[in-house]
C-alpha atoms as a PDB file:
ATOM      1  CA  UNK A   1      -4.485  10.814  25.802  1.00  0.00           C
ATOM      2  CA  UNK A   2      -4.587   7.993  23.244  1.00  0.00           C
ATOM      3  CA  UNK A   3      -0.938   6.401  23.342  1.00  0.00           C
ATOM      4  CA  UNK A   4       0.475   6.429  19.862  1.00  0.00           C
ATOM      5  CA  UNK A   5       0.095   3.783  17.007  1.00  0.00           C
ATOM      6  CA  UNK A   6       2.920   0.945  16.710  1.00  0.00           C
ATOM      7  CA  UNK A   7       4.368   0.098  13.014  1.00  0.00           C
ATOM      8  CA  UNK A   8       2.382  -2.435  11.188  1.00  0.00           C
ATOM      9  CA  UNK A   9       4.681  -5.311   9.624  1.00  0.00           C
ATOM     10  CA  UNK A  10       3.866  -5.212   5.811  1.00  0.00           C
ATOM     11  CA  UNK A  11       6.114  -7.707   4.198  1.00  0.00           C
ATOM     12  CA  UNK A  12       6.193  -5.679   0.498  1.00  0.00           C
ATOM     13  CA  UNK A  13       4.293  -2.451  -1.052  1.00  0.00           C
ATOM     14  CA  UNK A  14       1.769  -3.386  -3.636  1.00  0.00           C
ATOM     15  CA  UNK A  15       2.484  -3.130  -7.351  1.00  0.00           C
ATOM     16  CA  UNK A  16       0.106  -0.420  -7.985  1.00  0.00           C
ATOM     17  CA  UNK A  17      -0.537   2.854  -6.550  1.00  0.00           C
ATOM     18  CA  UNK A  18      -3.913   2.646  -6.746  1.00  0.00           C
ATOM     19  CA  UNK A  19      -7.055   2.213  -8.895  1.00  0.00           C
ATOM     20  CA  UNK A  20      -9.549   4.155 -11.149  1.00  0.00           C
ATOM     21  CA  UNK A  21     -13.004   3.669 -12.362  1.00  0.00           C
ATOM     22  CA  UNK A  22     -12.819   2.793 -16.078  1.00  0.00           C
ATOM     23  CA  UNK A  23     -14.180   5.362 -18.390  1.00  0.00           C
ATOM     24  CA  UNK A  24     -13.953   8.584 -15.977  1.00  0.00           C
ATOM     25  CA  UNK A  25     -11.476  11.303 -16.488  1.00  0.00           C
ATOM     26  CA  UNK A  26      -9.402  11.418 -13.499  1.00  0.00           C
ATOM     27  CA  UNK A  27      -9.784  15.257 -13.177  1.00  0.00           C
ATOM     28  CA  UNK A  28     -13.458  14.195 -12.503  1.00  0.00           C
ATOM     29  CA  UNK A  29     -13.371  11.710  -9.858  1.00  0.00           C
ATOM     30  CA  UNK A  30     -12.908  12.380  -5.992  1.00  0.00           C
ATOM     31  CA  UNK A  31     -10.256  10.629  -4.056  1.00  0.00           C
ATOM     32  CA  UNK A  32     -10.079   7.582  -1.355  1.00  0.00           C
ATOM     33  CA  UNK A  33      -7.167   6.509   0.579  1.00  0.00           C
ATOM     34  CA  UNK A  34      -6.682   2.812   1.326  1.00  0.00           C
ATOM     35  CA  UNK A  35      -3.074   3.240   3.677  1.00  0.00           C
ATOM     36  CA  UNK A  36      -0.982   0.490   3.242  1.00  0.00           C
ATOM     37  CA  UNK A  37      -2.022  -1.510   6.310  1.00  0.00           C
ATOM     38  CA  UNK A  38      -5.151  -1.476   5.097  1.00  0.00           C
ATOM     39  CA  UNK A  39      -4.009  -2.910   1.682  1.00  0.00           C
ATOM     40  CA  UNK A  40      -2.099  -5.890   3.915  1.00  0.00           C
ATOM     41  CA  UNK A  41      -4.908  -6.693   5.899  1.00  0.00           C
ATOM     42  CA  UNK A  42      -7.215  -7.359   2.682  1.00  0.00           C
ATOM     43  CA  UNK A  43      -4.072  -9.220   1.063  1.00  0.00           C
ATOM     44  CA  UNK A  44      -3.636 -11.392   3.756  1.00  0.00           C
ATOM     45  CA  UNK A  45      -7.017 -12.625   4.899  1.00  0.00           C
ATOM     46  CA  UNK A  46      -9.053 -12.609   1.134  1.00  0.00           C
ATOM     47  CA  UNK A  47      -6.020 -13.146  -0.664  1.00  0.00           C
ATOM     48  CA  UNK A  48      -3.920 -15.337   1.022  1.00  0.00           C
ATOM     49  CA  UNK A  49      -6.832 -16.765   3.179  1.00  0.00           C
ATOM     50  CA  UNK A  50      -4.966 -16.331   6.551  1.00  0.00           C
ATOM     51  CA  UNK A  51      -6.927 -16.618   9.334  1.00  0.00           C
ATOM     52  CA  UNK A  52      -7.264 -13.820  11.558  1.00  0.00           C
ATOM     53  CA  UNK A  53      -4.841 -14.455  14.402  1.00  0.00           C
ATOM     54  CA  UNK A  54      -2.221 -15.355  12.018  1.00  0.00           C
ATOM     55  CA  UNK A  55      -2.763 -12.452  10.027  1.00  0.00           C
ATOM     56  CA  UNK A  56      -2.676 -10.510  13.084  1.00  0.00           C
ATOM     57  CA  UNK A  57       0.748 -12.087  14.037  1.00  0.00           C
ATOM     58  CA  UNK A  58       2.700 -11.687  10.669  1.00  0.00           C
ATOM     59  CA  UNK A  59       1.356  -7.705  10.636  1.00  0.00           C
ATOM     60  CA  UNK A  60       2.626  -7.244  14.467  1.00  0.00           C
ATOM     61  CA  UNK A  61      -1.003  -6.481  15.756  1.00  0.00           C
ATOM     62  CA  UNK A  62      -3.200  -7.978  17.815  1.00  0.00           C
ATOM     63  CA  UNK A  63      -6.479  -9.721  16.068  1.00  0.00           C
ATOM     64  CA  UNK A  64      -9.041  -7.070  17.478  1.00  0.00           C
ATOM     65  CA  UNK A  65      -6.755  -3.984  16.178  1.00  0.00           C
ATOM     66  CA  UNK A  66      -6.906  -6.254  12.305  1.00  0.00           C
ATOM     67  CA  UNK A  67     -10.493  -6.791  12.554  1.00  0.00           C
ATOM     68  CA  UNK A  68     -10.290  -3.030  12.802  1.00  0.00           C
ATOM     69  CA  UNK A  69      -8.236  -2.289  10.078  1.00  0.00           C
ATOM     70  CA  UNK A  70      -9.773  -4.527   8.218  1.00  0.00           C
ATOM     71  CA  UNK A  71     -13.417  -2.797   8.803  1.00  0.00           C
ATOM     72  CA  UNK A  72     -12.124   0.186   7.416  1.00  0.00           C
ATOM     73  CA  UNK A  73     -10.407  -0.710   4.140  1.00  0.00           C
ATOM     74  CA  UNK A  74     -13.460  -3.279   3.297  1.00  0.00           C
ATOM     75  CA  UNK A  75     -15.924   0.358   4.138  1.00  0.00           C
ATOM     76  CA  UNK A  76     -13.289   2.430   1.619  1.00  0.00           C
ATOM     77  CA  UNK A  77     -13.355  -0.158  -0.687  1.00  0.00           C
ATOM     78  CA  UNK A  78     -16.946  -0.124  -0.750  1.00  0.00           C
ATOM     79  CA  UNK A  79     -17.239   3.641  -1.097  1.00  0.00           C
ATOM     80  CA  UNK A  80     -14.797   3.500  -3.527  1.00  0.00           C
ATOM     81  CA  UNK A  81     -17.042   0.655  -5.723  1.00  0.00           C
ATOM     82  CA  UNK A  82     -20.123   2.139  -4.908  1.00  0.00           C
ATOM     83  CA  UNK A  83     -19.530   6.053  -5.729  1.00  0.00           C
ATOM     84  CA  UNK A  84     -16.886   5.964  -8.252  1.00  0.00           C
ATOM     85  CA  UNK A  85     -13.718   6.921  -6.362  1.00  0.00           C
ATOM     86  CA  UNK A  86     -10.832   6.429  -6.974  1.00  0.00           C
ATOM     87  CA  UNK A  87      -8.310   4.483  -4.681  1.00  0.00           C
ATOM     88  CA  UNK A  88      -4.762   5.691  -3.681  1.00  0.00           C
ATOM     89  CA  UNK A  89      -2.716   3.166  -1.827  1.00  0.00           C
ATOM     90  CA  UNK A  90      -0.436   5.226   0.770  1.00  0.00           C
ATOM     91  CA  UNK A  91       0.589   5.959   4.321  1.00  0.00           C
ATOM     92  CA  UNK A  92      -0.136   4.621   7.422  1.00  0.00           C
ATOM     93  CA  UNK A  93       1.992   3.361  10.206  1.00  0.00           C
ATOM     94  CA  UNK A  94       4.399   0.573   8.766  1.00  0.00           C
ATOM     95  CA  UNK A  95       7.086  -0.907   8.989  1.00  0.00           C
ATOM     96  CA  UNK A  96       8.277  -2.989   5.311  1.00  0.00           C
ATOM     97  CA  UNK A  97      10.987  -5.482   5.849  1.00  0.00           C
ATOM     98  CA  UNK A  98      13.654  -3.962   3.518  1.00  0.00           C
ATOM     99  CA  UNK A  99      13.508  -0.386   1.809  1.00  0.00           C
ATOM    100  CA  UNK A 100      11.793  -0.228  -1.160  1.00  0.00           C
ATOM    101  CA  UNK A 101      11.579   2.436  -3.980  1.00  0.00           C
ATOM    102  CA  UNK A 102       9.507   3.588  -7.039  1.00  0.00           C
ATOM    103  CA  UNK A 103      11.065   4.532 -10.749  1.00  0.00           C
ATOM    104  CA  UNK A 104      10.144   7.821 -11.204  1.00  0.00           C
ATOM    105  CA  UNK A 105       9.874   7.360 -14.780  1.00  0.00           C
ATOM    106  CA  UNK A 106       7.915   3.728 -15.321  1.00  0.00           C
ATOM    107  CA  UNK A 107       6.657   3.344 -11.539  1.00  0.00           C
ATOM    108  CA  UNK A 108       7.997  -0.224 -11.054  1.00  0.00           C
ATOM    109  CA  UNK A 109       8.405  -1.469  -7.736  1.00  0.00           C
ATOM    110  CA  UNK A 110      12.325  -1.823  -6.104  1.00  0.00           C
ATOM    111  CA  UNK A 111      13.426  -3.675  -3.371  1.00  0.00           C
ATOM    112  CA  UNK A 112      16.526  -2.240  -2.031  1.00  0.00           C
ATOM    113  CA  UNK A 113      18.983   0.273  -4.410  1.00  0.00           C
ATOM    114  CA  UNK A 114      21.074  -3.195  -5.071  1.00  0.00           C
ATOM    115  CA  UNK A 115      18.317  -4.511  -7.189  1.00  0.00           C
ATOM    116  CA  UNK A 116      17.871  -1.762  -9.322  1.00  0.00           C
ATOM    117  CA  UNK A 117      18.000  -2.180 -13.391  1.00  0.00           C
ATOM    118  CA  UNK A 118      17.758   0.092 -15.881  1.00  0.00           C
ATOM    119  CA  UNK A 119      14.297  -0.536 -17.021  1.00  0.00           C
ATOM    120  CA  UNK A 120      13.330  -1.286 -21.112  1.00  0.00           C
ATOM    121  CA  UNK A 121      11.202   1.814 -20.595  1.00  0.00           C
ATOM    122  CA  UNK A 122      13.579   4.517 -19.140  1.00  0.00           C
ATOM    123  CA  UNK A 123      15.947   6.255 -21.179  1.00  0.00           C
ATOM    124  CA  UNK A 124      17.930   7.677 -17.971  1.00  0.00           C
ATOM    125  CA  UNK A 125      19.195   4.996 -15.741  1.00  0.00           C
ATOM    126  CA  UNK A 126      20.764   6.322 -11.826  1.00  0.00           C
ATOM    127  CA  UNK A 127      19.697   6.125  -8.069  1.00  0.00           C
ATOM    128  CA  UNK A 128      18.234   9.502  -8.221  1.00  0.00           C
ATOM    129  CA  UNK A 129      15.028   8.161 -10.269  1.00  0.00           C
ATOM    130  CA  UNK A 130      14.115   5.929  -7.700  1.00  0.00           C
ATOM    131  CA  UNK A 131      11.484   7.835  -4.579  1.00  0.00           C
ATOM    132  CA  UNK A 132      11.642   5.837  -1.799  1.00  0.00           C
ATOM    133  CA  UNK A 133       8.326   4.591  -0.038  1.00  0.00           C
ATOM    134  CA  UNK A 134       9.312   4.003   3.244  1.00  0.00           C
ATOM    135  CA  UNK A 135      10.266   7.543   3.856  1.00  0.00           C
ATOM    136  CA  UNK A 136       7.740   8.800   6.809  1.00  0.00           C
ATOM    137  CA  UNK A 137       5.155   6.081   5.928  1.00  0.00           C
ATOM    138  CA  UNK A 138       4.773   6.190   2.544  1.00  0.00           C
END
């Protein structure tokens, strides 16, 4: 028996929730899932150009368990690319380093219910628009 996985450190969500091929209708395309570690892992080393081990230390892993998660969002990316998918960015094991939350409305990106505004683009402004993504991984 496998023991079970430990909370990656992921410092903030990304902006987006995912990505779609230009030009397809969505009710057409098939679905990939890149979970948020995943999404840290390719921030961190081709973003950011981290090295490894340091990578491996701000996301609370150990390098061989990145170089794993890093294989497998690189091999969904590449499916993604290569057959047309589109990319949801959700779940996984992680831990963020404050709560944050999504407008239900306009989909922009909280960090903590004290530094929520009414956005220019919702007509409703209260607590209960924002879904929070920390809630059982996502």
């Amino acid at each position: 028996m496998s023991r079970p996985k430990q909370n990656r450190k992921i410092s903030n969500p990304p902006l987006m929730q995912g990505f779609k091929p230009f030009g397809i209708p969505r009710k057409m395309l098939k679905e990939v899932t890149l979970l948020y570690d995943e999404y840290e892992a390719i921030r961190l080393l081709d973003y950011e150009g981290l090295r490894q081990e340091q990578a491996a230390k701000q996301m609370n892993v150990s390098r061989p368990t990145l170089t794993r998660i890093y294989e497998q969002a690189r091999k969904t990316i590449a499916q993604a690319l290569v057959e047309g998918n589109m990319v949801n960015i959700e779940g996984g094991n992680v831990q963020f380093d404050r709560e944050w939350f999504r407008c239900r409305r306009c989909y922009k990106l909280v960090g903590g219910r004290e530094n929520h505004v009414r956005c220019k683009d919702c007509k409703i402004y209260g607590n209960d628009e924002l879904m929070p993504i920390n809630a059982d991984g996502k």
